[in-house]
Structures are given as structure tokens and as C-alpha cells.
Protein backbone atom coordinates (compact mmCIF):
# COMPACT_ATOMS: atom_id res chain seq x y z
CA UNK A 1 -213.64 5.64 221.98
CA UNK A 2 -215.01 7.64 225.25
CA UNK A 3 -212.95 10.86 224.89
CA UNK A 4 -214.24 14.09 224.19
CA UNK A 5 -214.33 15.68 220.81
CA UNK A 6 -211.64 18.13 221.88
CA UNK A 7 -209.08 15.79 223.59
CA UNK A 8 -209.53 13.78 220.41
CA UNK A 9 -208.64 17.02 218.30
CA UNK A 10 -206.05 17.01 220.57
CA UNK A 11 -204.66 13.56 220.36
CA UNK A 12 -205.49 13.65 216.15
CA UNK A 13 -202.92 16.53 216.02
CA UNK A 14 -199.87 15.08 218.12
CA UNK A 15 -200.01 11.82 215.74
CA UNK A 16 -200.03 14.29 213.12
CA UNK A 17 -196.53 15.66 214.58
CA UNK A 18 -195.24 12.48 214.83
CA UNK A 19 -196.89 11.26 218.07
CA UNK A 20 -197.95 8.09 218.57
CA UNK A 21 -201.04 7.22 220.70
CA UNK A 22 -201.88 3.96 222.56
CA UNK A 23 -205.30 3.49 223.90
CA UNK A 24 -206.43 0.13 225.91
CA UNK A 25 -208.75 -1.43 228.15
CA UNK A 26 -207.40 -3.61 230.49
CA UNK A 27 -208.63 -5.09 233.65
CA UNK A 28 -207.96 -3.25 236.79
CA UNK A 29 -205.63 -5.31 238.25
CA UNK A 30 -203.30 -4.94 235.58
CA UNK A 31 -204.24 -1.00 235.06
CA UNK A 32 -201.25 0.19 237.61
CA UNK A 33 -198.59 -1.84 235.81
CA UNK A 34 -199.71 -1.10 232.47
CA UNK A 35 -200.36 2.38 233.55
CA UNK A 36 -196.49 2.74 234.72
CA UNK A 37 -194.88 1.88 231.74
CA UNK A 38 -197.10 3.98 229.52
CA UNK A 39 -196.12 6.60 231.61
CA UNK A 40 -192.54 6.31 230.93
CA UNK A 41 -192.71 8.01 227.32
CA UNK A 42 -196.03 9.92 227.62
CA UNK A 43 -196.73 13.74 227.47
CA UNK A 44 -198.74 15.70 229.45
CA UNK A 45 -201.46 16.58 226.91
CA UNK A 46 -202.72 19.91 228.86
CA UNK A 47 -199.10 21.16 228.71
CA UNK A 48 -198.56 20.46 224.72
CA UNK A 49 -201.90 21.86 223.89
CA UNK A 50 -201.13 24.78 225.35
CA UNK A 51 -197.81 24.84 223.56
CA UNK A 52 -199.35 24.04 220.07
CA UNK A 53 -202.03 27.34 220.78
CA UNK A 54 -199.16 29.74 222.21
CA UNK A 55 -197.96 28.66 218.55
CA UNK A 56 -201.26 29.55 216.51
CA UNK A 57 -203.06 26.15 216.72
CA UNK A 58 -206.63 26.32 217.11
CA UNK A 59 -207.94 22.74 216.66
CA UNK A 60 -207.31 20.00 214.31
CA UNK A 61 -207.27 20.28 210.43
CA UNK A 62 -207.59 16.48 208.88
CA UNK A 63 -207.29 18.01 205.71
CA UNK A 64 -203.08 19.69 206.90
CA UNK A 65 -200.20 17.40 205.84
CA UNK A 66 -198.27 15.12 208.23
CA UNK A 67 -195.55 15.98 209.61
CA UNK A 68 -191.82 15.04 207.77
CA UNK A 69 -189.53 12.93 209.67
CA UNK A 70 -187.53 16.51 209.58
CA UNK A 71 -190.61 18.63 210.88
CA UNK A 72 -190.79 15.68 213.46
CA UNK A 73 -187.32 15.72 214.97
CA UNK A 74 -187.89 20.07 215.45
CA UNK A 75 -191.03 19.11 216.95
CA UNK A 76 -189.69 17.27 219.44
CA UNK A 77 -186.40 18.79 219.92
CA UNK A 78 -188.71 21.66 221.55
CA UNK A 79 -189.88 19.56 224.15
CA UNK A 80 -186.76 17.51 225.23
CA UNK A 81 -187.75 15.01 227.48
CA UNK A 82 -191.26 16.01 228.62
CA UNK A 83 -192.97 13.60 230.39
């Protein structure tokens, strides 16, 4: 889907934690709009990769479990309101 094999390590493991990812192609006068309301809910995937290796991650596993809906909340409960 044009990403890299890492970022798309990257972006497997955050659905795995209860992430949800949104990828589109859209014309580029509609790309600022769409862009902004993306935005309003997204993380800063630099800053939670870094997170997820201070914590022992090292790259995606497809073969590790999903995360529960109680895994998920602690998940995000350590990241607040990151955007």
C-alpha cells in the first residue's frame, strides 16, 4: 500500500492494541479537509513506537494475540489524549 515494511510493522502492531488505521487516496483538493479531521484522533506514530520499544517491543509478531478490550483500555490509559 506504499509504506515501508517497518512503518507497516508499525501500524500492524497498534491495530493489534486496539488501534484502528484508516488509509485513503483522495484527490488533492480534498486532502487538507480530509487530512484535518483525521488528525483529530490520530497518534504520532514516531512517538508510540518509541514507547512500545522503551517497553521491549522489537517489531511485529502476527503470530501474538490481540489485545482484550481490558489490555486495550491500559493501553490507552498510558497515553491519555495523545495526538
Amino acid at each position: 500500500a506504499g509504506v515501508s515494511k517497518e512503518d507497516a510493522e508499525v501500524y500492524a502492531e497498534g491495530v493489534r492494541r486496539g488501534g484502528t488505521l484508516v488509509s485513503a487516496r483522495v484527490p488533492d483538493a480534498d486532502r487538507a479537509r480530509l487530512d484535518g479531521i483525521l488528525n483529530r484522533s490520530a497518534v504520532n506514530l514516531q512517538t508510540r513506537k518509541a514507547a512500545w520499544q522503551k517497553a521491549g517491543w522489537t517489531n511485529y509478531n502476527p503470530a501474538a494475540k490481540a489485545y482484550s478490550a481490558d489490555e486495550v483500555r491500559k493501553e490507552r490509559s498510558l497515553y491519555g489524549t495523545e495526538v
